[in-house]
Protein backbone atom coordinates (compact mmCIF):
# COMPACT_ATOMS: atom_id res chain seq x y z
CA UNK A 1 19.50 -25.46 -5.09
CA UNK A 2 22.40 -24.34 -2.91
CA UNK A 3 22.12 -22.55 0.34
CA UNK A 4 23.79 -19.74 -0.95
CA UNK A 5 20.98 -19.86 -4.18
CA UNK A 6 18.38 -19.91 -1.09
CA UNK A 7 19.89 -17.22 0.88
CA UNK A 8 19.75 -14.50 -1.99
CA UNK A 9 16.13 -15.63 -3.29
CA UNK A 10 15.21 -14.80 0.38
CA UNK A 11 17.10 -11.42 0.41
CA UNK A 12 15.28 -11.16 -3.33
CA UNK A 13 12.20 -11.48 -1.90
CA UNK A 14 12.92 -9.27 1.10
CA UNK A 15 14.10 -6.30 -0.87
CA UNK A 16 10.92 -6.53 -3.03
CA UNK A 17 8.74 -6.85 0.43
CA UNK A 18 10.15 -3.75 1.48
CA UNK A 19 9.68 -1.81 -2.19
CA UNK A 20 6.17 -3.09 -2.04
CA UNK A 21 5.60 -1.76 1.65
CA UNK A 22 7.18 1.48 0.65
CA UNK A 23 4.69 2.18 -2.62
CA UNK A 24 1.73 0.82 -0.14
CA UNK A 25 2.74 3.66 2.19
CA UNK A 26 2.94 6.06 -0.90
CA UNK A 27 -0.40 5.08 -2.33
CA UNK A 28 -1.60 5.60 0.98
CA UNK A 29 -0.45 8.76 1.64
CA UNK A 30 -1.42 10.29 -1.57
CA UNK A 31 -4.77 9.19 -1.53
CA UNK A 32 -5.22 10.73 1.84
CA UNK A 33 -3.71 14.08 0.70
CA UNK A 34 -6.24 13.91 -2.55
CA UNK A 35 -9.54 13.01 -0.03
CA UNK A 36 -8.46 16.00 2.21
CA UNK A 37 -8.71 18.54 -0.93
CA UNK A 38 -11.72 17.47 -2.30
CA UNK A 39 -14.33 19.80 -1.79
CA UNK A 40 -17.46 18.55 0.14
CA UNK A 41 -19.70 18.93 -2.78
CA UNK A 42 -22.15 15.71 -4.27
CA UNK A 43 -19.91 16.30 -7.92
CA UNK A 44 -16.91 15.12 -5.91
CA UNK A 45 -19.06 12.06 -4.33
CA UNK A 46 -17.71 9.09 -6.57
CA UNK A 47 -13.56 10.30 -6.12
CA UNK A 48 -14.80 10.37 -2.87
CA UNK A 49 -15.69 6.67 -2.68
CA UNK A 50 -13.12 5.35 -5.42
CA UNK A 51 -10.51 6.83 -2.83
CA UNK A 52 -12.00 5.65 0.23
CA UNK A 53 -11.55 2.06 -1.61
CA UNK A 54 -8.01 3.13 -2.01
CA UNK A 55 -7.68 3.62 1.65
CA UNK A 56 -9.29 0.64 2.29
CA UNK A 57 -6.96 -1.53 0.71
CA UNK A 58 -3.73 -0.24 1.39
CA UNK A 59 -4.66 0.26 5.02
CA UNK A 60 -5.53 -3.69 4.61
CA UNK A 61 -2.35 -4.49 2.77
CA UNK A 62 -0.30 -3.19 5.24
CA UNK A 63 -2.15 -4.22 8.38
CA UNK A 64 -1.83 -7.85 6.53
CA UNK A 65 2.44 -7.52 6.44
CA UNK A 66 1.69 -6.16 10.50
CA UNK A 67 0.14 -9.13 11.39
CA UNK A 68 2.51 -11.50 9.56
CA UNK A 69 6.11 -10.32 11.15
């Protein structure tokens, strides 16, 4: 494999880092805009927790890509 072949696998994988980042940050904003309109009633209990999950692992996801660079 050249260096040139190696170069643009590495700007391959850079672009799709950054795409991947970008949805992270999307999923992440969406599901907090969904937990701040559900009502505080126990019927909304298990979005409640399926979204907290949702949280959880984008906030993890990006914190991970953080801690690498």
């Amino acid at each position: 494999m050249s260096t040139d072949e190696i170069r643009e696998l590495l700007l391959d994988l850079q672009r799709l880092a950054l795409e991947t980042e970008q949805a992270e940050q999307a999923i992440l904003r969406k599901a907090k805009e969904r937990l701040s309109q559900l009502p505080e009633a126990p019927s909304s209990e298990t979005e409640r927790r399926l979204l907290r999950g949702v949280l959880y692992r984008a906030e993890s996801a990006l914190g991970l890509k953080n801690q690498i660079e």
